[in-house]
N, C-alpha and C. Protein backbone atom coordinates (compact mmCIF):
# COMPACT_ATOMS: atom_id res chain seq x y z
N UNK A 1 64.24 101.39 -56.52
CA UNK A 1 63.40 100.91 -55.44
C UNK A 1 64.04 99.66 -54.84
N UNK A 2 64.19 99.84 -53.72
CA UNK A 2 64.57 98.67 -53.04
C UNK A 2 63.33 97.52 -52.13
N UNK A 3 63.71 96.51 -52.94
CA UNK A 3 62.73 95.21 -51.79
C UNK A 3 63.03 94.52 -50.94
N UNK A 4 62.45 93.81 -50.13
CA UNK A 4 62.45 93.43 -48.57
C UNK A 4 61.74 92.04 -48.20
N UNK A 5 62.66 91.35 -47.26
CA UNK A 5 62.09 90.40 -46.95
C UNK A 5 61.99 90.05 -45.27
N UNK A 6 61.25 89.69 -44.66
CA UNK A 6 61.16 89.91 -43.49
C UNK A 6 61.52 88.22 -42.72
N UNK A 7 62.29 88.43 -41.78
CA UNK A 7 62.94 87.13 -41.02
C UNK A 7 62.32 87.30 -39.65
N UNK A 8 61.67 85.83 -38.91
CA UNK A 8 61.42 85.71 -37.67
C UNK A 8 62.49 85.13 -36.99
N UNK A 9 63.65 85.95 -36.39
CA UNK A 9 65.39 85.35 -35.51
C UNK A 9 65.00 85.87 -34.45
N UNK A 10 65.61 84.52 -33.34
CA UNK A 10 65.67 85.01 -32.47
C UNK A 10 66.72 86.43 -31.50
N UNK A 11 66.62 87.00 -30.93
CA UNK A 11 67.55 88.32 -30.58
C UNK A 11 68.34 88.46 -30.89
N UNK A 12 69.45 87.54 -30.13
CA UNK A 12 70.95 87.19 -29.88
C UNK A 12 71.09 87.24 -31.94
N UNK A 13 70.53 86.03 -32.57
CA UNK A 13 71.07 85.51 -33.63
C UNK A 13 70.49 86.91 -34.95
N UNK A 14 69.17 87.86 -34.81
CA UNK A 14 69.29 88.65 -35.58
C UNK A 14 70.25 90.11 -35.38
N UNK A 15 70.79 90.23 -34.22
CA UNK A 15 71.69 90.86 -33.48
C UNK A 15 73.13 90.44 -34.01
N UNK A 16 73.59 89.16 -34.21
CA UNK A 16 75.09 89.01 -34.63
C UNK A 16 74.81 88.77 -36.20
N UNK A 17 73.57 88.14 -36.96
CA UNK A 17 73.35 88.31 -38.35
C UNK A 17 73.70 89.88 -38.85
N UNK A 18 73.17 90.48 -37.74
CA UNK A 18 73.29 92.21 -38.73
C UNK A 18 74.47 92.48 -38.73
N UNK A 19 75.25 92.58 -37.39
CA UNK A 19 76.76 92.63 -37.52
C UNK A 19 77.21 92.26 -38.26
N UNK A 20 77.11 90.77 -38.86
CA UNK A 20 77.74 90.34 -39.53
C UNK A 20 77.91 90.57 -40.91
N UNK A 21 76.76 91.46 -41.59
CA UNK A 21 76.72 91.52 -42.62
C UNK A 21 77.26 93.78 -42.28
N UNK A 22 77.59 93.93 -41.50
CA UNK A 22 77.93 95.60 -41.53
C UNK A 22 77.52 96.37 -40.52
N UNK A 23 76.40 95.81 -39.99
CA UNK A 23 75.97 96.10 -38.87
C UNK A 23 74.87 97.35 -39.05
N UNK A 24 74.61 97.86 -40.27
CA UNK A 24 73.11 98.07 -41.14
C UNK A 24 72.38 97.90 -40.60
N UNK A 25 70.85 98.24 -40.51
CA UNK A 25 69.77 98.33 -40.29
C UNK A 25 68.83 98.92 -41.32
N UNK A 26 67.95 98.67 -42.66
CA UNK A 26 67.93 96.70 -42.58
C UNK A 26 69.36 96.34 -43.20
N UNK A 27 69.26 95.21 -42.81
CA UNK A 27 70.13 94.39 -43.44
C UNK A 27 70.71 94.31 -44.81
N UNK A 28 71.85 94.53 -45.10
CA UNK A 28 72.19 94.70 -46.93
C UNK A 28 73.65 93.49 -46.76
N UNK A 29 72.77 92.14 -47.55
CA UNK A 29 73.78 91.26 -47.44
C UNK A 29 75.10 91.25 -48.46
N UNK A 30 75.75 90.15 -47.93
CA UNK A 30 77.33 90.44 -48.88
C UNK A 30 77.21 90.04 -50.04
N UNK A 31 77.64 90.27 -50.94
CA UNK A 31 77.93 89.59 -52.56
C UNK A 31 78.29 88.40 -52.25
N UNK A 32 77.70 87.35 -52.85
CA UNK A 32 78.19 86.07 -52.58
C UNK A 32 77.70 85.39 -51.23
N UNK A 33 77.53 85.83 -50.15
CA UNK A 33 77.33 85.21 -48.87
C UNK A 33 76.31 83.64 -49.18
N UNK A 34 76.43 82.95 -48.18
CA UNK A 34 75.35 81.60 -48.39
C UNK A 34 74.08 82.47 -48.60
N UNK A 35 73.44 83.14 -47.69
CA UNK A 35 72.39 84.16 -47.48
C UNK A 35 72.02 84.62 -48.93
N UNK A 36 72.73 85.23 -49.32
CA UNK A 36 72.89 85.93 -50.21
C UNK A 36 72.33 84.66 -51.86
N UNK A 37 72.91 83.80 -51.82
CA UNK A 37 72.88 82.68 -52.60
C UNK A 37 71.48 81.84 -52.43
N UNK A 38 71.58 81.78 -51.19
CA UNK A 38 69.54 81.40 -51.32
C UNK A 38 68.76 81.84 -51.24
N UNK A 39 68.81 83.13 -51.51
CA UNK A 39 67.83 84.00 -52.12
C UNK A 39 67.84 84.01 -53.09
N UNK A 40 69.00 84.25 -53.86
CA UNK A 40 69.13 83.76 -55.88
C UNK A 40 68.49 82.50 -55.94
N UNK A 41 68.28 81.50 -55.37
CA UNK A 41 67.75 80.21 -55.89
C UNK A 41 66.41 80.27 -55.73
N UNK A 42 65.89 80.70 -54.04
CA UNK A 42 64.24 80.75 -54.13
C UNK A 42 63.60 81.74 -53.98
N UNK A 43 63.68 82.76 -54.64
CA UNK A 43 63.16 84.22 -55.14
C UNK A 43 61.92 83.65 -56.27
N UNK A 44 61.13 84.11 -55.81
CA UNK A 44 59.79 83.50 -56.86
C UNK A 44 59.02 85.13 -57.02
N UNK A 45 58.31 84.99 -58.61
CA UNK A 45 57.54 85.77 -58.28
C UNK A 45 56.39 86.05 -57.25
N UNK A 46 55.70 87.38 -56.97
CA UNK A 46 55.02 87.57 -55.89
C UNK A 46 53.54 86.81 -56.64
N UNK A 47 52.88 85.61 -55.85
CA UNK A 47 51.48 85.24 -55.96
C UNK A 47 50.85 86.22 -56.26
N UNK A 48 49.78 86.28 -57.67
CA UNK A 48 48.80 86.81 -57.28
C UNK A 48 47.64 87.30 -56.85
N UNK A 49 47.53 86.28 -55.58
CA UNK A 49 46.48 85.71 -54.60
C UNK A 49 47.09 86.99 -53.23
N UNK A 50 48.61 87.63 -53.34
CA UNK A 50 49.27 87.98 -52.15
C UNK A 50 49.31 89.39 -53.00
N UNK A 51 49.57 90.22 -51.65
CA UNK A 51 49.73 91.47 -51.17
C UNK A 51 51.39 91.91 -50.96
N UNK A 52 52.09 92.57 -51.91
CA UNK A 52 52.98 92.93 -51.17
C UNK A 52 53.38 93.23 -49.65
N UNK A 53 54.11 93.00 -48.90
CA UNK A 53 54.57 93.21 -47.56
C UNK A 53 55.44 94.52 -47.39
N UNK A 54 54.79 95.76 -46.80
CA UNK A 54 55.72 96.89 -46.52
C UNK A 54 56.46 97.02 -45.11
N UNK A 55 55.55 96.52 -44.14
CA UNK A 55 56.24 96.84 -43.07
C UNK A 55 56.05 95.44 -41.83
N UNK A 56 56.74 95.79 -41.26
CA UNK A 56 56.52 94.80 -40.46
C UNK A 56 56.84 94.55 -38.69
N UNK A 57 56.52 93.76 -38.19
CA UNK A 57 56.31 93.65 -36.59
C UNK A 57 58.35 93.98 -35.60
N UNK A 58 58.00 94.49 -34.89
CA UNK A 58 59.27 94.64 -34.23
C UNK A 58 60.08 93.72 -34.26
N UNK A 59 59.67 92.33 -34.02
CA UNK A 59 60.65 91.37 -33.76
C UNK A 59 61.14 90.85 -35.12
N UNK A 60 60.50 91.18 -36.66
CA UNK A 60 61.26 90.43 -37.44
C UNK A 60 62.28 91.58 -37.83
N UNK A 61 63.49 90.68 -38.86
CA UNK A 61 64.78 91.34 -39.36
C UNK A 61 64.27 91.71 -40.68
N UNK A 62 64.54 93.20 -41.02
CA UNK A 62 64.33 93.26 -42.62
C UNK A 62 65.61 93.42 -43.27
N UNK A 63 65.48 91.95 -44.40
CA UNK A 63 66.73 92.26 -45.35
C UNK A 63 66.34 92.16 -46.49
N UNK A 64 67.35 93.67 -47.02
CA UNK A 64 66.91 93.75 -48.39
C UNK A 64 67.58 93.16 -49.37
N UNK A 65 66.74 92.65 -50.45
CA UNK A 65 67.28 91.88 -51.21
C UNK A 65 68.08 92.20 -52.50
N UNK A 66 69.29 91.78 -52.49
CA UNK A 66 70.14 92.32 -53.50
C UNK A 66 70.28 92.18 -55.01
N UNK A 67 70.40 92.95 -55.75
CA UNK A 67 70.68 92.96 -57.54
C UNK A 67 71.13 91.52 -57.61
N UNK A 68 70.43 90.50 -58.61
CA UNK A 68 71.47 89.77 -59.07
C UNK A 68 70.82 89.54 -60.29
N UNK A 69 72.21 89.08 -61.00
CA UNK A 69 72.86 89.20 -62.32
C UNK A 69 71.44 88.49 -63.48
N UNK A 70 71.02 87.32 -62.73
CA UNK A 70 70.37 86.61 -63.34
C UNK A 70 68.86 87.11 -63.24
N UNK A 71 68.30 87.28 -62.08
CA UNK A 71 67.01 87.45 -61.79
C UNK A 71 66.49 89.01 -61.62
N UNK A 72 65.96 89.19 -61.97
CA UNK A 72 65.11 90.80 -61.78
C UNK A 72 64.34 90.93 -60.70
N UNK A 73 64.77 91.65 -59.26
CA UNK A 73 64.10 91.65 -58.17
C UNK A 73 63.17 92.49 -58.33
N UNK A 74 62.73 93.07 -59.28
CA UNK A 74 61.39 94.01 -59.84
C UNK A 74 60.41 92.65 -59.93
N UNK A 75 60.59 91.95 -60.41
CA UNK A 75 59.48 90.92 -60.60
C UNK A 75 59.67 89.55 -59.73
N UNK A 76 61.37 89.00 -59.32
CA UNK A 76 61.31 88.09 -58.23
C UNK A 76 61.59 88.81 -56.88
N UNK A 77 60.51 88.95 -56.14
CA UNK A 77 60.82 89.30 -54.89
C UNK A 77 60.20 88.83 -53.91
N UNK A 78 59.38 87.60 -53.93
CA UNK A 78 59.24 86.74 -53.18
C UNK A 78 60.03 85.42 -52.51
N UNK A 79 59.36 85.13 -50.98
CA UNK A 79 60.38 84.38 -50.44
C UNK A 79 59.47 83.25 -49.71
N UNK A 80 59.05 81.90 -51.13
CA UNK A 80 58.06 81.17 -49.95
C UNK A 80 58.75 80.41 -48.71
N UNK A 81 57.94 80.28 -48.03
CA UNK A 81 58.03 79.92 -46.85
C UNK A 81 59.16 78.38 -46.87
N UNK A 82 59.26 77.64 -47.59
CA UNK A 82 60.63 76.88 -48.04
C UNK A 82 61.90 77.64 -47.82
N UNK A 83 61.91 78.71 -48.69
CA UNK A 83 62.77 79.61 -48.60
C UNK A 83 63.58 80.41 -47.35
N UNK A 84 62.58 80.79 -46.59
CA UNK A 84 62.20 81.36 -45.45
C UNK A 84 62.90 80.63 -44.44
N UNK A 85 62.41 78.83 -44.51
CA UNK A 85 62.82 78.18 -43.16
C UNK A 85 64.41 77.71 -43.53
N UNK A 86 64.88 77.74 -44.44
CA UNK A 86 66.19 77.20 -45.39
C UNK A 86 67.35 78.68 -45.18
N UNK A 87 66.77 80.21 -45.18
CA UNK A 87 66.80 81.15 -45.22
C UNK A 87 67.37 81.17 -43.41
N UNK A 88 66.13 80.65 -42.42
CA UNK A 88 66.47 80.89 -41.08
C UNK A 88 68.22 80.05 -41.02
N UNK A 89 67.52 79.04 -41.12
CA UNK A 89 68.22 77.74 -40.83
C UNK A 89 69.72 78.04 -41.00
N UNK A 90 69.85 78.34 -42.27
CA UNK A 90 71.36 78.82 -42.97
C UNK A 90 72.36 79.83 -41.67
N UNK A 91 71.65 80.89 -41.35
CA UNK A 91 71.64 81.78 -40.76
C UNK A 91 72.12 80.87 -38.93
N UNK A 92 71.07 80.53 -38.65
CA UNK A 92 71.68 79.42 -37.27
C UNK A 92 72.82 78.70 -37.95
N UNK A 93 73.06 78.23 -38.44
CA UNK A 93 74.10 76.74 -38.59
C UNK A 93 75.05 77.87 -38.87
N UNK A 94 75.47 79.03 -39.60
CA UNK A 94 76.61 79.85 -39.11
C UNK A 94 76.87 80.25 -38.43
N UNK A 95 75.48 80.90 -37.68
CA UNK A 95 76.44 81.10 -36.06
C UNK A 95 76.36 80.73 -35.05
N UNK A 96 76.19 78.99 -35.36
CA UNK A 96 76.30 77.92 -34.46
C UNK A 96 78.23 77.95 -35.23
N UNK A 97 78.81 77.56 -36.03
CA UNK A 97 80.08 77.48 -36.64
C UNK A 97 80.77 78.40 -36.32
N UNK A 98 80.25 79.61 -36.44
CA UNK A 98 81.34 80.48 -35.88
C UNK A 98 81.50 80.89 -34.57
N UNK A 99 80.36 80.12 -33.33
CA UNK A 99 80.54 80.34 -32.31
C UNK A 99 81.79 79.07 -32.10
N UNK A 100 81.57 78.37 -32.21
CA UNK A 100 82.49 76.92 -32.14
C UNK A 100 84.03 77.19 -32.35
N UNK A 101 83.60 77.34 -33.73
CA UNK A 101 85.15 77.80 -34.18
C UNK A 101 85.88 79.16 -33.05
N UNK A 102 85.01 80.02 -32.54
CA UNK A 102 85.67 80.90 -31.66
C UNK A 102 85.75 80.55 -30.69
N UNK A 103 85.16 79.86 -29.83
CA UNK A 103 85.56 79.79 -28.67
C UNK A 103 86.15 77.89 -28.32
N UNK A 104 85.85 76.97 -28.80
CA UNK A 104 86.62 76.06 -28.80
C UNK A 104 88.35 76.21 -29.04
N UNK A 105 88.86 77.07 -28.52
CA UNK A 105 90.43 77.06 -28.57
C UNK A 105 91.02 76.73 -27.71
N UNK A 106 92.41 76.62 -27.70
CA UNK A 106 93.06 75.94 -26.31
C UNK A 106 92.88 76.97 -25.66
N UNK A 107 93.23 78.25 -25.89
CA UNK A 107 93.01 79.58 -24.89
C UNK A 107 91.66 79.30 -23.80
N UNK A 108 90.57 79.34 -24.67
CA UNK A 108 89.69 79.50 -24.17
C UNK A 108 89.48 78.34 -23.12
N UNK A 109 90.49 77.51 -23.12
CA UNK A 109 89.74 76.05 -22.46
C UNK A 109 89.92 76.46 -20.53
N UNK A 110 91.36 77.31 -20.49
CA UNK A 110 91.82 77.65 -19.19
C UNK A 110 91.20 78.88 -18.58
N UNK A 111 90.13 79.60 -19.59
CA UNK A 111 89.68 80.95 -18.98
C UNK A 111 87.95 80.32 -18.53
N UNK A 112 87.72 81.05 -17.68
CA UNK A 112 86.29 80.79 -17.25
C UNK A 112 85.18 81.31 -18.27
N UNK A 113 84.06 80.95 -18.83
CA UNK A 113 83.23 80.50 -19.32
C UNK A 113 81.98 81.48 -19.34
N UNK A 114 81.77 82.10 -18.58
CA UNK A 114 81.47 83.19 -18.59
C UNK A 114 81.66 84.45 -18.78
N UNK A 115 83.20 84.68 -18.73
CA UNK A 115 83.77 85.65 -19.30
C UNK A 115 84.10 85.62 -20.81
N UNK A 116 84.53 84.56 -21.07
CA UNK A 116 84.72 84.21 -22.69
C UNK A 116 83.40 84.66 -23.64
N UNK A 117 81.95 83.51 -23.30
CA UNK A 117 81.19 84.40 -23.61
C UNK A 117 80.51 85.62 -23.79
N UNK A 118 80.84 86.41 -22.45
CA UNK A 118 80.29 87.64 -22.81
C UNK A 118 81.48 88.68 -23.78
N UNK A 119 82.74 87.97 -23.56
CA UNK A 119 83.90 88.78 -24.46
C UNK A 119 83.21 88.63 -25.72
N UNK A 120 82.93 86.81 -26.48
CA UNK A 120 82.17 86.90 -27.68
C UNK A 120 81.05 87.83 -28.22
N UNK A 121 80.09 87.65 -27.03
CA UNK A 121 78.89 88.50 -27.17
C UNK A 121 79.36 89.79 -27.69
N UNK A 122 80.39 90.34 -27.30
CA UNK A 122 80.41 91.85 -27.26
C UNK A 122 81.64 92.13 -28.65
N UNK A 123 81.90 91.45 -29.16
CA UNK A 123 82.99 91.26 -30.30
C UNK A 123 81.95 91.13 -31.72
N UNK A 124 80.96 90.70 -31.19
CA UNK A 124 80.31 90.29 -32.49
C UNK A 124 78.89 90.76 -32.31
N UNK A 125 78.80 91.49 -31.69
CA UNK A 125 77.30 92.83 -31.86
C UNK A 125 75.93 91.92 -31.04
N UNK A 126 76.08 91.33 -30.23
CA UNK A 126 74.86 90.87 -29.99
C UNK A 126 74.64 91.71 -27.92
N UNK A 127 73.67 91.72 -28.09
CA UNK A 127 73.84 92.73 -26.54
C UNK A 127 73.97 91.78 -25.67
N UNK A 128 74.17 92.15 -24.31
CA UNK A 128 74.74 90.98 -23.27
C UNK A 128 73.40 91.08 -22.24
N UNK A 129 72.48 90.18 -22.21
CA UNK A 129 71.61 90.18 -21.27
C UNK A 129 71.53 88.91 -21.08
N UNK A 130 70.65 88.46 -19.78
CA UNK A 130 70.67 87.08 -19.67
C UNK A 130 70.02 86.04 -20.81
N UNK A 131 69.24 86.66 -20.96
CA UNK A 131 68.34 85.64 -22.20
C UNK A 131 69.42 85.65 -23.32
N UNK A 132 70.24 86.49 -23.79
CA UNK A 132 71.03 86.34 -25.06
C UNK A 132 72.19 85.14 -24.73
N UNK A 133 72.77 85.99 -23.03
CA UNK A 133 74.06 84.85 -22.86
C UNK A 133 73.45 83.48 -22.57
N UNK A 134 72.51 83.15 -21.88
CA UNK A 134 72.20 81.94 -20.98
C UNK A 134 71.79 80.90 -22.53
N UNK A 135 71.13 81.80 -23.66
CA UNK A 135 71.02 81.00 -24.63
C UNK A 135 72.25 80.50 -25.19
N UNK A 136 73.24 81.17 -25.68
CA UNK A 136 74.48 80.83 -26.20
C UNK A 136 75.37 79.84 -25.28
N UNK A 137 75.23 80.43 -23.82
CA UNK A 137 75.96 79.46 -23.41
C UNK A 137 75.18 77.91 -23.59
N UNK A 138 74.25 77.86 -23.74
CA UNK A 138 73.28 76.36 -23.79
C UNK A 138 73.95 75.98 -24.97
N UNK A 139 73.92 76.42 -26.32
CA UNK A 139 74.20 75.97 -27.86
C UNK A 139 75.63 75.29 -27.48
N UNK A 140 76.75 76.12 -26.88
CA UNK A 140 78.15 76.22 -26.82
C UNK A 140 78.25 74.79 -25.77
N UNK A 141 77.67 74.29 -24.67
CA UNK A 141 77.57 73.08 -24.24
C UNK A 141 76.97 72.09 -24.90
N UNK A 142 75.92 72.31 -25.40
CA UNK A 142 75.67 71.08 -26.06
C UNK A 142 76.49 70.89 -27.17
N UNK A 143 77.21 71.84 -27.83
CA UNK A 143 78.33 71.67 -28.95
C UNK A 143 79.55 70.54 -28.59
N UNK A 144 80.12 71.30 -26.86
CA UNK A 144 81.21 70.70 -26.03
C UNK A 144 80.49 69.19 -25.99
N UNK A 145 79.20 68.93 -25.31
CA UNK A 145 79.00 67.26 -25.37
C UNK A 145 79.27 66.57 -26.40
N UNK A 146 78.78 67.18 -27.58
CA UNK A 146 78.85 66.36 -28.95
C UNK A 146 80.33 65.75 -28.70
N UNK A 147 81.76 66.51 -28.26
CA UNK A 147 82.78 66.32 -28.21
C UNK A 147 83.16 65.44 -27.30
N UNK A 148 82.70 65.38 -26.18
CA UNK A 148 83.25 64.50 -25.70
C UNK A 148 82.81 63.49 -25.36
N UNK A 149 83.80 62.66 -24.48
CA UNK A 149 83.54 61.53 -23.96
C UNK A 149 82.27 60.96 -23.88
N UNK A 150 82.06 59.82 -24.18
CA UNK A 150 79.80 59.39 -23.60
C UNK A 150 79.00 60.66 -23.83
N UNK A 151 79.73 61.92 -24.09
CA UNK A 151 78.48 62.58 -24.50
C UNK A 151 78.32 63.59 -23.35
N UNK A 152 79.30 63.64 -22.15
CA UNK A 152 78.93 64.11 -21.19
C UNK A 152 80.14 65.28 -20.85
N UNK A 153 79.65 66.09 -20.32
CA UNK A 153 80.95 67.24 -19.85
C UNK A 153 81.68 66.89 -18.43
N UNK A 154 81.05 65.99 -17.79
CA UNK A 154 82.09 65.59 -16.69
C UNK A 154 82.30 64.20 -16.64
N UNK A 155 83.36 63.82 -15.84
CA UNK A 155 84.38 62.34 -16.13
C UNK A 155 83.01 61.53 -15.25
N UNK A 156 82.17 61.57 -14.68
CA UNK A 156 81.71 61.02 -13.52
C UNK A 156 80.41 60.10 -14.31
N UNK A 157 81.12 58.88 -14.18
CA UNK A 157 79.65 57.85 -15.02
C UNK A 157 78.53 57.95 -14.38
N UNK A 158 78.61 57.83 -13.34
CA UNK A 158 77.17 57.95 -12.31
C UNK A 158 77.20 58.99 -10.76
N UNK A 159 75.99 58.48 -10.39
CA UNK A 159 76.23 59.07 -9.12
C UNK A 159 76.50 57.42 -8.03
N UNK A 160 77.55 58.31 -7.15
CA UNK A 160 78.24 57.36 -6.33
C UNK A 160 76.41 56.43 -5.28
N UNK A 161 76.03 57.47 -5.08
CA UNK A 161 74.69 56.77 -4.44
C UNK A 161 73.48 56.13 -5.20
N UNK A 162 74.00 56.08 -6.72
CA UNK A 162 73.13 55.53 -7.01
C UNK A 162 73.11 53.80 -7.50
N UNK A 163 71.91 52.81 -7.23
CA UNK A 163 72.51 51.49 -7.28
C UNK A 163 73.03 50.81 -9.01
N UNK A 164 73.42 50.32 -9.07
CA UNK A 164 73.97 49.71 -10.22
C UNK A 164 72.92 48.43 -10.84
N UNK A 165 72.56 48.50 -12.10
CA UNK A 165 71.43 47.79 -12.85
C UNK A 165 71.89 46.14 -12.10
N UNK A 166 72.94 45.93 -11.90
CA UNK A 166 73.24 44.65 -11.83
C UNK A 166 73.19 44.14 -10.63
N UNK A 167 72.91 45.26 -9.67
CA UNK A 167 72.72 44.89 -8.29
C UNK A 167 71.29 44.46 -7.77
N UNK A 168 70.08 45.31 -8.92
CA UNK A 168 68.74 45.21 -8.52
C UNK A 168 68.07 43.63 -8.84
């Protein structure tokens, strides 16, 4: 018997999570993965105040949870809500990293920005609509500010019409 845990991701990010792990439906994570590892830590037994969970709403991801060595998913197969937001979280901060790491290259710096992204989008399983790209491209700029200069993506301190603190 296999058990299940249900994730609230947004599109884009439960879209390149599944890829990433095989591209499955549900989800069957890697041996070892971070994912994979914090579930071995906060796997609790199921309350018994709670109801097992069989199925669930369109928008969440079901991943099933894998054999490990130590714990018996017959009896740990719960995921409290600690778990859950540590569980999301993990999941963003990789593919906030691996968007970075891919497209921050010198290559990418001379090609236009829109094309790069949707090349990503489509390399790594997430579908190309506006809500998926317009989000990524947002993450992928505010990544670029962190980098540069004051924080800003263009050289321009101010606006030329606007007055200067020292003038008022």
């Amino acid at each position: 018997m296999t058990y299940s845990i249900f994730l609230n991701l947004e599109p884009y990010l439960a879209q390149w999570f599944r890829h990433e792990h095989g591209g499955n439906y549900p989800v069957r994570l890697k041996r070892g993965s971070a994912e994979a590892d914090l579930l071995q830590v906060y796997l609790t037994p199921l309350p018994k105040t709670r109801q097992p969970k069989f199925t669930h709403s369109p928008e969440e991801t079901e991943v099933i949870i894998p054999y490990f060595k130590h714990k018996d998913i017959r009896t740990y197969n719960h995921l409290p809500q600690k778990g859950i937001i540590l569980l999301q979280e993990c999941i963003r901060t990789r593919f906030k990293v691996k968007l970075w790491k891919d497209l921050h290259t010198v290559g990418n710096v001379i090609k236009r920005t829109d094309q790069t992204i949707t090349s990503w989008m489509e390399k790594n399983g997430i579908e190309v609509d506006d809500r998926n790209w317009n989000t990524i491209a947002k993450i992928l700029q505010r990544k670029r500010a962190v980098y540069s200069p004051n924080g800003r993506l263009t050289n321009h301190k101010s606006s030329k019409h606007r007055k200067k603190s020292s003038q008022l």
